[in-house]
Protein backbone atom coordinates (compact mmCIF):
# COMPACT_ATOMS: atom_id res chain seq x y z
CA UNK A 1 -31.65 52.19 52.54
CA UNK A 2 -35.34 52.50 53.08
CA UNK A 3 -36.45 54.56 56.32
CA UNK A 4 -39.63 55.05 58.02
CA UNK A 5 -39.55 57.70 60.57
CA UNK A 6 -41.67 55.78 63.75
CA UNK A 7 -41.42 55.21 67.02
CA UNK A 8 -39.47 53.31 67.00
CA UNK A 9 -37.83 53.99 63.61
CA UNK A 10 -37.92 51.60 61.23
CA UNK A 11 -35.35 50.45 58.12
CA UNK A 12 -34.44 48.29 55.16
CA UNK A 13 -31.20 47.97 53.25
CA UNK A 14 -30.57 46.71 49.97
CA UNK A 15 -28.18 45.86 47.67
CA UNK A 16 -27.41 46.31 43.70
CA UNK A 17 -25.08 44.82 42.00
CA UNK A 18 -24.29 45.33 38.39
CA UNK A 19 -22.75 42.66 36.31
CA UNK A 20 -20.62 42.82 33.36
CA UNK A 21 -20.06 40.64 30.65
CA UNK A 22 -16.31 39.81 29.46
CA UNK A 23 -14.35 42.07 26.92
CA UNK A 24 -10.64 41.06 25.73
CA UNK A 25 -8.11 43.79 26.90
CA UNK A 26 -6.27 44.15 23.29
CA UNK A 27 -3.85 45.79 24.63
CA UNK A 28 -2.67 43.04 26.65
CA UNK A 29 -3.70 40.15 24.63
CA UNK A 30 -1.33 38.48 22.38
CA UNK A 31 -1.87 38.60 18.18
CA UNK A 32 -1.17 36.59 15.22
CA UNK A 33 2.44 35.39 15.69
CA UNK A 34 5.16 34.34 13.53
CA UNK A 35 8.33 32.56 15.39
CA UNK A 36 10.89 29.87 13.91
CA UNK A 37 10.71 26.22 14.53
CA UNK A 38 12.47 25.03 17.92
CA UNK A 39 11.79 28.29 19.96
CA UNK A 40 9.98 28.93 22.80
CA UNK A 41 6.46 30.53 22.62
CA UNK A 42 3.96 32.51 24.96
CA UNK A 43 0.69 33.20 24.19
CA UNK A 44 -1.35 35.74 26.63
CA UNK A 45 -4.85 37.13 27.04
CA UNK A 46 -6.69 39.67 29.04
CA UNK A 47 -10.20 40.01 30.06
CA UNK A 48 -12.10 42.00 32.04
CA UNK A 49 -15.74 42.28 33.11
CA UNK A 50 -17.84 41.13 36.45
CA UNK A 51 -17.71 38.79 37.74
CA UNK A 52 -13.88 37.82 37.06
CA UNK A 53 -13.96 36.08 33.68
CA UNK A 54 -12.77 32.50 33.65
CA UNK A 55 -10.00 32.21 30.59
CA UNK A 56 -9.11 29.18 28.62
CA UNK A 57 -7.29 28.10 25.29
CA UNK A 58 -7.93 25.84 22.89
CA UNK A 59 -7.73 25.30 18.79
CA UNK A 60 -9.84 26.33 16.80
CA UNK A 61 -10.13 23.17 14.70
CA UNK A 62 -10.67 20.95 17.82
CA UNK A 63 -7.15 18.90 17.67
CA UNK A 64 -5.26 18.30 20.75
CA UNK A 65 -2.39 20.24 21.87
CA UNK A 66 1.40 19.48 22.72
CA UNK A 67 1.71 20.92 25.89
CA UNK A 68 4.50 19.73 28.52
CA UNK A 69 5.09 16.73 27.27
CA UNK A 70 0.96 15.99 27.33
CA UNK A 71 -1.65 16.05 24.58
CA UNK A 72 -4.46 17.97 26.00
CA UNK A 73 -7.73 19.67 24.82
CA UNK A 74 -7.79 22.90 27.05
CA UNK A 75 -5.44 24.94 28.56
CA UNK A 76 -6.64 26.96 31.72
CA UNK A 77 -5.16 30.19 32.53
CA UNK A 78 -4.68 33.87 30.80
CA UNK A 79 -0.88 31.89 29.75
CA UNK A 80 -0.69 29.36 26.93
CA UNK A 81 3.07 28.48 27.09
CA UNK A 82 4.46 26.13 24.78
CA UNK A 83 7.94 25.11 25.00
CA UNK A 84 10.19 24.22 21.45
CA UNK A 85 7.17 25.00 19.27
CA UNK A 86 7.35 22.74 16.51
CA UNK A 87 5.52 22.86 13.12
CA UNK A 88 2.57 20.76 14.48
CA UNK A 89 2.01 23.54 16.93
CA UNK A 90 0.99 25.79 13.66
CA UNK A 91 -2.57 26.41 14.18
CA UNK A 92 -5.37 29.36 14.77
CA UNK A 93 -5.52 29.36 18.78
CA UNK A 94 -8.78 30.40 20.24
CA UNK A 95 -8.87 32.80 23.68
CA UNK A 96 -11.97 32.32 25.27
CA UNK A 97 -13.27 34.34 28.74
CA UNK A 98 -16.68 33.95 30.06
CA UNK A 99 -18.25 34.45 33.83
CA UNK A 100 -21.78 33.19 33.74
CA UNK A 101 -23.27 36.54 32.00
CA UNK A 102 -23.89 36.13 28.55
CA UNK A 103 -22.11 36.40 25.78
CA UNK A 104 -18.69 34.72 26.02
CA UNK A 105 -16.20 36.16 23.96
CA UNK A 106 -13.30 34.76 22.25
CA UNK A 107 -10.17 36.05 20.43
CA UNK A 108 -8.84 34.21 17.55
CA UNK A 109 -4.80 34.11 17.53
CA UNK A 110 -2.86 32.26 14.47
CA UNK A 111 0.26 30.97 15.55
CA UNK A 112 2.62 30.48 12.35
CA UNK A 113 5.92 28.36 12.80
CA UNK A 114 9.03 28.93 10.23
CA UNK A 115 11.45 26.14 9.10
CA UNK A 116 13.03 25.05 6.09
CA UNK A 117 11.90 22.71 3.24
CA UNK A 118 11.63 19.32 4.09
CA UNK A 119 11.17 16.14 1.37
CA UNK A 120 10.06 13.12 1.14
CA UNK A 121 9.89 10.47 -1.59
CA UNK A 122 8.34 7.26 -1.91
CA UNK A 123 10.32 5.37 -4.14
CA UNK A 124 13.55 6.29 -5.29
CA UNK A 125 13.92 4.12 -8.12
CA UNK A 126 11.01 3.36 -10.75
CA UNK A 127 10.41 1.23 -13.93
CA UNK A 128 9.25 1.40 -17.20
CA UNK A 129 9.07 -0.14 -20.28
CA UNK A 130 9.39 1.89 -23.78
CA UNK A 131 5.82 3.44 -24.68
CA UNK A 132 4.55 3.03 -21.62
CA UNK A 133 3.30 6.54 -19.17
CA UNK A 134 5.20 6.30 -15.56
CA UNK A 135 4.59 8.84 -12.76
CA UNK A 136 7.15 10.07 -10.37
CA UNK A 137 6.15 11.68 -6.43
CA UNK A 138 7.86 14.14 -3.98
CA UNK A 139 6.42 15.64 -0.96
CA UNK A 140 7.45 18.41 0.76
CA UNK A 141 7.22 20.31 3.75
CA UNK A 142 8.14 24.37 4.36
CA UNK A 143 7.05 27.65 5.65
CA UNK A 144 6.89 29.93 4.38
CA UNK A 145 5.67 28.20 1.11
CA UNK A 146 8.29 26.92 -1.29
CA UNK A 147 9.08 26.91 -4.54
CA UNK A 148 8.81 23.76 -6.16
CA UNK A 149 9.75 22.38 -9.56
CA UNK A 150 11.17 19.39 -11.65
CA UNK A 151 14.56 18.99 -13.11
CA UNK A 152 16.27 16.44 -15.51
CA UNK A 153 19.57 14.65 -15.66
CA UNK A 154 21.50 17.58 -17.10
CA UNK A 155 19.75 19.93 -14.87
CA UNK A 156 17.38 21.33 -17.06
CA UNK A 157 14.15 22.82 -15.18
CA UNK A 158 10.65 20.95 -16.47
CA UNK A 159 8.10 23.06 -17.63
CA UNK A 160 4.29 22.01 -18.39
CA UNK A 161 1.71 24.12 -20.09
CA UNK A 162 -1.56 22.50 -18.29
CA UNK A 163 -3.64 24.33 -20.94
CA UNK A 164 -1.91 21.79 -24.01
CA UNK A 165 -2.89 18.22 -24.14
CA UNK A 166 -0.51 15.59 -25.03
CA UNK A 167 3.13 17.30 -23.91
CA UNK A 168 5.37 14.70 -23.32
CA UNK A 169 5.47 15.73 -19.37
CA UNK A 170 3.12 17.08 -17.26
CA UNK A 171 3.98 18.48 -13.47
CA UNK A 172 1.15 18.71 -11.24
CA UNK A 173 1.29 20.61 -7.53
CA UNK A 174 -0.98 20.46 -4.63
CA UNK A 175 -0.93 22.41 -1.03
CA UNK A 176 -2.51 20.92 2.05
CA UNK A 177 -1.68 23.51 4.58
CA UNK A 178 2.45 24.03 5.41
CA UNK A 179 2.74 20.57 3.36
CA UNK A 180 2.84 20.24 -0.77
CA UNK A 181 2.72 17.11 -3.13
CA UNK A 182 4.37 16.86 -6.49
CA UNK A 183 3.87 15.00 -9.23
CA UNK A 184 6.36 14.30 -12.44
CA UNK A 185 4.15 12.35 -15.38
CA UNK A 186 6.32 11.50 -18.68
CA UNK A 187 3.69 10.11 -21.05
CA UNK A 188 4.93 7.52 -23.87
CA UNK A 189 8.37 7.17 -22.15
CA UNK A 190 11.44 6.33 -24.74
CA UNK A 191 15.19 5.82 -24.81
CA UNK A 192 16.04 8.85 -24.27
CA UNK A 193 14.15 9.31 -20.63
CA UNK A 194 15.33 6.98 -18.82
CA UNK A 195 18.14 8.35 -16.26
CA UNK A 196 17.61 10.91 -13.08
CA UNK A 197 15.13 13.45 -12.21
CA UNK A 198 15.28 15.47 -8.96
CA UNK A 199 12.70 17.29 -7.50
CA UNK A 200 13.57 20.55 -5.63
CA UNK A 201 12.17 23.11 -3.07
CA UNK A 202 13.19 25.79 -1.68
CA UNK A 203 11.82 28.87 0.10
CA UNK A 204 13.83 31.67 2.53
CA UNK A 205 15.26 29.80 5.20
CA UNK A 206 16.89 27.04 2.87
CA UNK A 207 16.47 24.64 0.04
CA UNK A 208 16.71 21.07 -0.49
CA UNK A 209 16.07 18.09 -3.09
CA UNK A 210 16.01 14.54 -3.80
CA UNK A 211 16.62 12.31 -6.95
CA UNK A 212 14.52 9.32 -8.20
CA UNK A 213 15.85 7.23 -10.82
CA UNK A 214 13.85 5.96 -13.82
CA UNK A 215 15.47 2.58 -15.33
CA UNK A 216 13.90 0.50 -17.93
CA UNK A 217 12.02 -2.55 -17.83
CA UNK A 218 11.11 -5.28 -20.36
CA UNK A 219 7.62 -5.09 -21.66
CA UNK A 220 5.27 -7.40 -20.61
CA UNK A 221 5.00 -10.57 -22.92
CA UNK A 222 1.92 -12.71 -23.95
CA UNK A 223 3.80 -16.01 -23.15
CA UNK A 224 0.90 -17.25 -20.33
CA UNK A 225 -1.78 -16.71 -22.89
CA UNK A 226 0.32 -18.66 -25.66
CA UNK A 227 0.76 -21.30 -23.02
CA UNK A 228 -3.47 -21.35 -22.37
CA UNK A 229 -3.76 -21.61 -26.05
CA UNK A 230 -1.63 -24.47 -26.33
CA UNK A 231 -3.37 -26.45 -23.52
CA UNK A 232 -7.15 -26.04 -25.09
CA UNK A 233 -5.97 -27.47 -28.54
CA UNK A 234 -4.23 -30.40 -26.80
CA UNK A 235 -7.29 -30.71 -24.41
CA UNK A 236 -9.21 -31.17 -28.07
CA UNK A 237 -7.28 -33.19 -29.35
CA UNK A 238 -7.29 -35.65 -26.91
CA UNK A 239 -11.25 -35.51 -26.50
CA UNK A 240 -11.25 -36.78 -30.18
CA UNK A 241 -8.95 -39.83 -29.73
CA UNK A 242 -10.71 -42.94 -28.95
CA UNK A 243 -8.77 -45.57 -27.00
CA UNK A 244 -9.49 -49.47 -27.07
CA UNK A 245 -8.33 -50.19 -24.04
CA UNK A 246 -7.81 -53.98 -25.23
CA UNK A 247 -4.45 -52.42 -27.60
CA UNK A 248 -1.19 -52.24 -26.03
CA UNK A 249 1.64 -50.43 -27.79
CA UNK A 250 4.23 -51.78 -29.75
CA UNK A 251 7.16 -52.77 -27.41
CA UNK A 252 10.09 -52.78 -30.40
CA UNK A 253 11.04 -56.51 -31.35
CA UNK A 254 14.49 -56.66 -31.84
CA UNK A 255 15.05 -57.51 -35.57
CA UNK A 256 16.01 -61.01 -36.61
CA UNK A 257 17.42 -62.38 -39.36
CA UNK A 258 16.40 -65.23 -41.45
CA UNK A 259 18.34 -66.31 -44.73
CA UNK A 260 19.80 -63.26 -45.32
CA UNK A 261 16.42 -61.56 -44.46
CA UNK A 262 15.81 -58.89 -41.91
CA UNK A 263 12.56 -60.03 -40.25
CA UNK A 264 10.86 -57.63 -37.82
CA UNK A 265 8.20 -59.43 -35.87
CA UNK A 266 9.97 -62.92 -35.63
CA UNK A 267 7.45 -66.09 -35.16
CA UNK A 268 6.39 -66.31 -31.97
CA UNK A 269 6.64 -62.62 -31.26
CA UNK A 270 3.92 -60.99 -29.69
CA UNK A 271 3.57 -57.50 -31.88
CA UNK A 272 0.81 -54.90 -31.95
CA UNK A 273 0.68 -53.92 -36.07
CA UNK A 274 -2.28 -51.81 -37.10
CA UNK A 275 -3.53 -54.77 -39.54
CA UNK A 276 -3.53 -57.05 -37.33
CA UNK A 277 -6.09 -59.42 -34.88
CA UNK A 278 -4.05 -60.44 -32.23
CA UNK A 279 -5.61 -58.87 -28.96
CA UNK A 280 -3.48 -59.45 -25.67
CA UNK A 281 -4.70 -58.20 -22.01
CA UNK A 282 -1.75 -58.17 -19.95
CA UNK A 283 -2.16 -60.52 -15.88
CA UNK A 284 -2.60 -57.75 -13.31
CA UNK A 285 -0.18 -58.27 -10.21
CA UNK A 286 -2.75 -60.15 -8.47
CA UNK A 287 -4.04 -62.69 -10.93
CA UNK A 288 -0.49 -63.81 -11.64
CA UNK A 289 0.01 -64.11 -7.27
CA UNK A 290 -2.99 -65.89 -7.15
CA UNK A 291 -2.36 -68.39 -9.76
CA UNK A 292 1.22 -68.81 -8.88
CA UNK A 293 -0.13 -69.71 -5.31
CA UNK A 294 -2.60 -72.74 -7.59
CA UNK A 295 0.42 -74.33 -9.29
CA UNK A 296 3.44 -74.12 -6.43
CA UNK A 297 1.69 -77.50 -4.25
CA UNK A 298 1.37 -79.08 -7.34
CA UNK A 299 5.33 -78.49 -8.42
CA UNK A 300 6.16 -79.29 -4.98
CA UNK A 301 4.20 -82.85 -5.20
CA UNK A 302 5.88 -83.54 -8.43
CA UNK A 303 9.14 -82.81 -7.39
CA UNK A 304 8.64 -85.15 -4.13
CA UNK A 305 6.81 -88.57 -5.82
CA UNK A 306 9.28 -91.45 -6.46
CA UNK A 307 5.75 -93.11 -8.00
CA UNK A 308 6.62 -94.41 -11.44
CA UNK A 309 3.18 -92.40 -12.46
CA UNK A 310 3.58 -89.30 -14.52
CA UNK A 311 2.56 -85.84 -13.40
CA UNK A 312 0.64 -85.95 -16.24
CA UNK A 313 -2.29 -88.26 -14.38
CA UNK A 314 -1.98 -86.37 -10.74
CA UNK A 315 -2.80 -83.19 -13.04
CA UNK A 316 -5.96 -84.76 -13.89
C-alpha cells in the first residue's frame, strides 16, 4: 500500500502476484510399467505450479488410443485409465501439464504389456520342383521377446552360418517392435527335403508352433514353346505352296474292271492326275438355281404339246 500523509490522507494498493511454471510431482506420478495382457491399468500424474496446471495424455508416436470402447487422441485429466490393456495398448505414454507460463513440461511413461507367443503363417503347404530354391514364412508375436528357430521332420533344430555362402538353408529373423518375421530358405531343394518343417517360439509365459508342409511339384516343361515352333514352320510352309485355284482334288474313282484289267480312271470319269489337262470349275449354288429356273418352262412346254413337232424346233 502506498500512503501519503494529507489532509485528507491519501492511498494506493497494489497487488503482486507471482506465477509458477509446472513441475511433475515424481513422487506421485506413475513410471515405466510392466503388466500382463487382459488386466486392468492406471496411469497417474502430478503437477504443480501457478496457476493450476492443465494435465493431459497422449502417445508419444501420435496413434490413437483405446479408451472406453473409443479411439481418441487425448485424454484429459491427471488419470489415464485403461481397462483390459491389450498388446496394442504397448506404447511410450506422454504426461503433459502446462498453465499459460512457459515451459510446458512433460513426463515420458512406457507402458509394456506381457503375453505369450503368438504365430501366424501364410501358407501351410508349399511346392517345389527338384533343383529349384523355395522359401518358407512364420510370424510371430510375444513379449517379452521370443526365441525363435526352425526345425525339420525328425525334429532336428536348423542352424545357418550367415557368414558362409551357399549352405543348403539359410534362416533369416527380423523384429518390428513386440512382433518378429521368420524366414526358412532351402536352396537347390532335392528328394530328400521334401516333408514338414515347423517353426517355433517361445519365450517365459509359453511357447507355441506351427508346421508347413513342402510337397513336390513337376518341373515346368517347354511344351508351349515346342507348340510355337511347330506353328512358324507350318506357317512357312504354307507361304511357299502355290495354289491354282482352277485344280480340284482327286475325289477317288472307284476302280473298274475291263477284260481282266483293273482300270482306275474309267472313260468318262472326271479325274484330277498331275499329267493331265483337264481343268473343271465346279457351278456355285446359284448358277445351277438360276439355270435350273431357264430350262423348267421349257420341260414343262414339252411335256404339255400334243403338236407332232419335236422339242427339238421349239428349242430353237
Amino acid at each position: 500500500m502506498c500512503q501519503v500523509n494529507t489532509d485528507p490522507m491519501r492511498s494506493r494498493k497494489g497487488y503482486l502476484q507471482v506465477v509458477v511454471p509446472p513441475s511433475i510431482v515424481e513422487s506421485l506420478t506413475s513410471n515405466d510399467m510392466v503388466v500382463r495382457e487382459g488386466t486392468n491399468v492406471t496411469l497417474t500424474c502430478k503437477a504443480k505450479g501457478f496457476p493450476e496446471p492443465y494435465v493431459m495424455w497422449r502417445r508419444e508416436d501420435g496413434d490413437e488410443m483405446a479408451i472406453g470402447g473409443e479411439n481418441v487422441n487425448v485424454v484429459d485429466g491427471e488419470v489415464l485409465h485403461i481397462t483390459r490393456v491389450s498388446r496394442l495398448h504397448m506404447a511410450a505414454y506422454l504426461c503433459v501439464a502446462s498453465n499459460g507460463v512457459p515451459p510446458s513440461i512433460s513426463k515420458r511413461v512406457q507402458l509394456r504389456v506381457q503375453f505369450p507367443p503368438m504365430l501366424s503363417i501364410p501358407s501351410q503347404l508349399e511346392g517345389a520342383y527338384l533343383g529349384q530354391d523355395v522359401i518358407l514364412e512364420c510370424h510371430t508375436e510375444a513379449y517379452p521377446a521370443s526365441i525363435n528357430y526352425w526345425t525339420t521332420e525328425r525334429g532336428d533344430m536348423i542352424i545357418s552360418d550367415t557368414s558362409r555362402t551357399g549352405d543348403k538353408f539359410e534362416t533369416l529373423s527380423r523384429n518390428t517392435g513386440y512382433t518378429k518375421y521368420m524366414q526358412l530358405k532351402i536352396r537347390a531343394v532335392g528328394p530328400s527335403d521334401f516333408g514338414s518343417y515347423r517353426c517355433v517360439a517361445k519365450n517365459s509365459l509359453g511357447e507355441t508352433d506351427g508346421l508347413i508342409k513342402l510337397d513336390e511339384i513337376p518341373a515346368p516343361t517347354t511344351i508351349l514353346t515346342t507348340e510355337s515352333h511347330y506353328n512358324n514352320r507350318s506357317k512357312g510352309r504354307k507361304a511357299n505352296k502355290k495354289l491354282d485355284p482352277l485344280m480340284v482334288g482327286d475325289y477317288g474313282v472307284e476302280e473298274w474292271k475291263e477284260n481282266g484289267h483293273s482300270i482306275r480312271h474309267p472313260p468318262g470319269a472326271f479325274h484330277n492326275a498331275a499329267g493331265s489337262s483337264q481343268r473343271f470349275t465346279p457351278l456355285s449354288s446359284r448358277s445351277s438355281t438360276a439355270l435350273l429356273l431357264l430350262l423348267l418352262p421349257i420341260l414343262l412346254l414339252c411335256s404339255s404339246m400334243t403338236l407332232r413337232q419335236p422339242c427339238a424346233r421349239i428349242n430353237r
